[in-house]
Protein backbone atom coordinates (compact mmCIF):
# COMPACT_ATOMS: atom_id res chain seq x y z
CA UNK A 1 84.72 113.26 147.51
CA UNK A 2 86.21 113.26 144.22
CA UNK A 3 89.37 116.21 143.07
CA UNK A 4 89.55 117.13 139.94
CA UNK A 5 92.68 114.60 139.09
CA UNK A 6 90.15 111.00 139.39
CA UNK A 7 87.65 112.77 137.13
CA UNK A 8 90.54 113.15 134.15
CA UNK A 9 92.05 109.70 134.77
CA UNK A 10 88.62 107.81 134.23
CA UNK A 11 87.68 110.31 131.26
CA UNK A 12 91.00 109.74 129.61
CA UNK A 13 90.65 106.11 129.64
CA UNK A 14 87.59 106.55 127.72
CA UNK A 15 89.28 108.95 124.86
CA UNK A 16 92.20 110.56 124.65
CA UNK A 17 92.03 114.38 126.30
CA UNK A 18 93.69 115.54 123.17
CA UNK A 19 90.65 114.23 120.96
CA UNK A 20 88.09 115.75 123.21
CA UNK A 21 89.36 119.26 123.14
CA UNK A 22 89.23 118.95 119.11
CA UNK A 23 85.76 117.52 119.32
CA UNK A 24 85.00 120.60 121.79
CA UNK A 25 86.34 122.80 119.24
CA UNK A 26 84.32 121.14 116.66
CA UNK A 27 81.40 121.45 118.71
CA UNK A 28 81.62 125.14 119.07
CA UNK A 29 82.37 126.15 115.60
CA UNK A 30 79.63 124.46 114.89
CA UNK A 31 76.92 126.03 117.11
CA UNK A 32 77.98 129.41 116.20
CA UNK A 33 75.68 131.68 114.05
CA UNK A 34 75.58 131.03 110.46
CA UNK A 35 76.59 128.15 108.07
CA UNK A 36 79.09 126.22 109.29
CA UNK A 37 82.08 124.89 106.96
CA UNK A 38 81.24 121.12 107.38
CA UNK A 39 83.33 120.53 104.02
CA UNK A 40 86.25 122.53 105.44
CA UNK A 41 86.13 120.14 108.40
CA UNK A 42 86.38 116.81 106.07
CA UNK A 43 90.31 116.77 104.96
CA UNK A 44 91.16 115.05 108.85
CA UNK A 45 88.72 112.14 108.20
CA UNK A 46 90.37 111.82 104.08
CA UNK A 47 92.03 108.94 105.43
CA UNK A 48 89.33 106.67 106.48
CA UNK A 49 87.96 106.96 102.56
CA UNK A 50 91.35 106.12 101.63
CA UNK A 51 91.21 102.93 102.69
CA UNK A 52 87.71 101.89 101.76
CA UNK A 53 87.26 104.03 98.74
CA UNK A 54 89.04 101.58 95.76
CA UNK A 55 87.83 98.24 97.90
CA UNK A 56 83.54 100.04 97.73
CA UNK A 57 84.20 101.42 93.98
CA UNK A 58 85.79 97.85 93.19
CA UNK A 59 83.38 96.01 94.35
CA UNK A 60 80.06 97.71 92.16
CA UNK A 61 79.82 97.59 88.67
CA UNK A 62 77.79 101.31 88.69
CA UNK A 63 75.13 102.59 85.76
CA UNK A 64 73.23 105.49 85.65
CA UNK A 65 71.87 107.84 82.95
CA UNK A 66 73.09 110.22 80.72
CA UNK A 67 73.44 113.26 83.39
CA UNK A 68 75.48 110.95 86.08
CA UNK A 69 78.12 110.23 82.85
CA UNK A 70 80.83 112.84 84.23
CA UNK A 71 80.55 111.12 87.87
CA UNK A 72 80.89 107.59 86.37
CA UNK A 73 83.94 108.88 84.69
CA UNK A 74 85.01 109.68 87.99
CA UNK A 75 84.70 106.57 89.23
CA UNK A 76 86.13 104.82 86.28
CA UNK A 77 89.53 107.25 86.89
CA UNK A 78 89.73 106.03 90.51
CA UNK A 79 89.37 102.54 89.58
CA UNK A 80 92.14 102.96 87.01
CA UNK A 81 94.10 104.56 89.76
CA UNK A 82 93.32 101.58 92.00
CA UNK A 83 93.59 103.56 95.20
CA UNK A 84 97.48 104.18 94.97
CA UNK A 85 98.32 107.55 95.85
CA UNK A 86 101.45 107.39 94.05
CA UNK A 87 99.99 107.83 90.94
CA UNK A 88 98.74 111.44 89.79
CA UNK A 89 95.23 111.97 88.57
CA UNK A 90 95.07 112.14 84.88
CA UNK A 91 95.11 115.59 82.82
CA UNK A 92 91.62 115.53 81.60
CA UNK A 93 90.24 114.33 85.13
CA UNK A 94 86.57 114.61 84.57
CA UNK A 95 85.17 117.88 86.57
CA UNK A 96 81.35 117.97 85.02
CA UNK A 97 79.82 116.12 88.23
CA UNK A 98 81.55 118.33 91.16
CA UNK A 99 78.89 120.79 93.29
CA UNK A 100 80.02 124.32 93.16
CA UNK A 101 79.59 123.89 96.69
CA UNK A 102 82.94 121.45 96.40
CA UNK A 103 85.10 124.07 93.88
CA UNK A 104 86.91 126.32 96.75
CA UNK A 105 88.15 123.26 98.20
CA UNK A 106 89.09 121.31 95.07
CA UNK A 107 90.59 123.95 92.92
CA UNK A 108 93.26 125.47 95.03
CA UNK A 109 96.37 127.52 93.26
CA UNK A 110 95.44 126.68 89.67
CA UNK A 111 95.67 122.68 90.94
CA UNK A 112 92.95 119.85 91.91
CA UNK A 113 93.53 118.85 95.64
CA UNK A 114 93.55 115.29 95.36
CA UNK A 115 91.91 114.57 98.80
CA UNK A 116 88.89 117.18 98.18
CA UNK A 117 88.47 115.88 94.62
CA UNK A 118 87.79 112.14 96.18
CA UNK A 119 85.70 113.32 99.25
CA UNK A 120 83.90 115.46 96.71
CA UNK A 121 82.79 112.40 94.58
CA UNK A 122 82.00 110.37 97.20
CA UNK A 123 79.69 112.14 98.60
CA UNK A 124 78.09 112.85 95.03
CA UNK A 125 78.22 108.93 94.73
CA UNK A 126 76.21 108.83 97.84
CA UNK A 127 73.92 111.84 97.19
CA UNK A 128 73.47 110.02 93.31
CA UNK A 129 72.98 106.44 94.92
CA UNK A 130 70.25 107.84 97.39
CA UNK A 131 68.38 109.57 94.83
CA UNK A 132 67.67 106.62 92.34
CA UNK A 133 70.51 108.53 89.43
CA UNK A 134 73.12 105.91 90.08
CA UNK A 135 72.71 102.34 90.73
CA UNK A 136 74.70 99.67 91.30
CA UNK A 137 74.93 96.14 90.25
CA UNK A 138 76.69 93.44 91.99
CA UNK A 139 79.85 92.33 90.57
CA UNK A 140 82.12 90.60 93.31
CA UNK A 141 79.48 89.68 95.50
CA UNK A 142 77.14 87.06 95.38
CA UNK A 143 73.56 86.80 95.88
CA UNK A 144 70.84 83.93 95.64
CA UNK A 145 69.59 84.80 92.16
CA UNK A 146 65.98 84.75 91.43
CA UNK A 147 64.04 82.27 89.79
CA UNK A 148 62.03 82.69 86.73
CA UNK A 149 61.33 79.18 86.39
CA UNK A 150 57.28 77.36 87.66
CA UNK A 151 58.05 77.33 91.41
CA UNK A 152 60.38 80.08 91.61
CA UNK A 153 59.85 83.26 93.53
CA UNK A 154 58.19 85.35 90.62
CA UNK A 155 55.35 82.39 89.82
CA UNK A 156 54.92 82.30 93.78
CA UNK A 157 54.18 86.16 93.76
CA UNK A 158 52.53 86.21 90.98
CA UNK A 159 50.07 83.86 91.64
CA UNK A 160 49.51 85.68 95.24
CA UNK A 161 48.77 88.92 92.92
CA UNK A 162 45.68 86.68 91.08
């Protein structure tokens, strides 16, 4: 028969008991009645975009139309910014592409929380990329290119289309 103490030892190998009470926690805000605050429940996780974030928006040259222009601007401040946390957002940080579903968590005492402001246009980038209103085009990586020449791919499909 198994006590109590050889269950925890094998479950603690597997995650720390710490981390499972906050993902029990998690778990149980969540199931309650009404809306939970997802957002609220982003700022722990800030850091994984941290890292990633300037290496993804570095690595896409993105386009989109007229009403993505304020997210693009966006994107162009981070990349000025470079990921370096040192240095403060600009002034005139473009606002026109942030959800009013982001503002309580971005605009806090008459200031922009940095961390919000990012997770806020990433996920807009996402929402934006999934929808077909942003696009990106390669820029640092490569892909086999297609050719347009007799022989190439398009002639090949085109000829199937005959």
């Amino acid at each position: 028969m198994r006590s109590e103490a050889d269950v925890t030892a094998v479950v603690a190998v597997i995650a720390p008991l710490d981390t499972i009470a906050d993902d029990a926690a998690i778990v149980r805000r969540t199931l309650r009645p009404g809306r939970p605050d997802v957002l609220g429940e982003l700022a722990p996780e800030y850091h994984v975009f941290r890292k990633i974030g300037a290496r993804f928006l570095s690595s896409f040259a993105f386009e989109g139309g007229r009403a993505v222009q304020p997210l693009l601007a966006a994107i162009a401040v981070f990349g000025g910014i470079g990921g370096d946390r040192r240095k403060p957002l600009p002034a005139d940080v473009p606002l026109g592409h942030l959800e009013r579903r982001w503002s309580r968590y971005v605009f806090t005492d008459n200031s922009i929380d940095r961390s919000y402001y990012e997770l806020a246009t990433y996920f807009i980038l996402a929402n934006a990329l999934a929808s077909g209103g942003v696009w990106g085009t390669l820029s640092h990586i490569k892909r086999p290119a297609i050719r347009r020449r007799r022989g190439g791919l398009l002639s090949r499909f085109s000829a199937e289309q005959r």
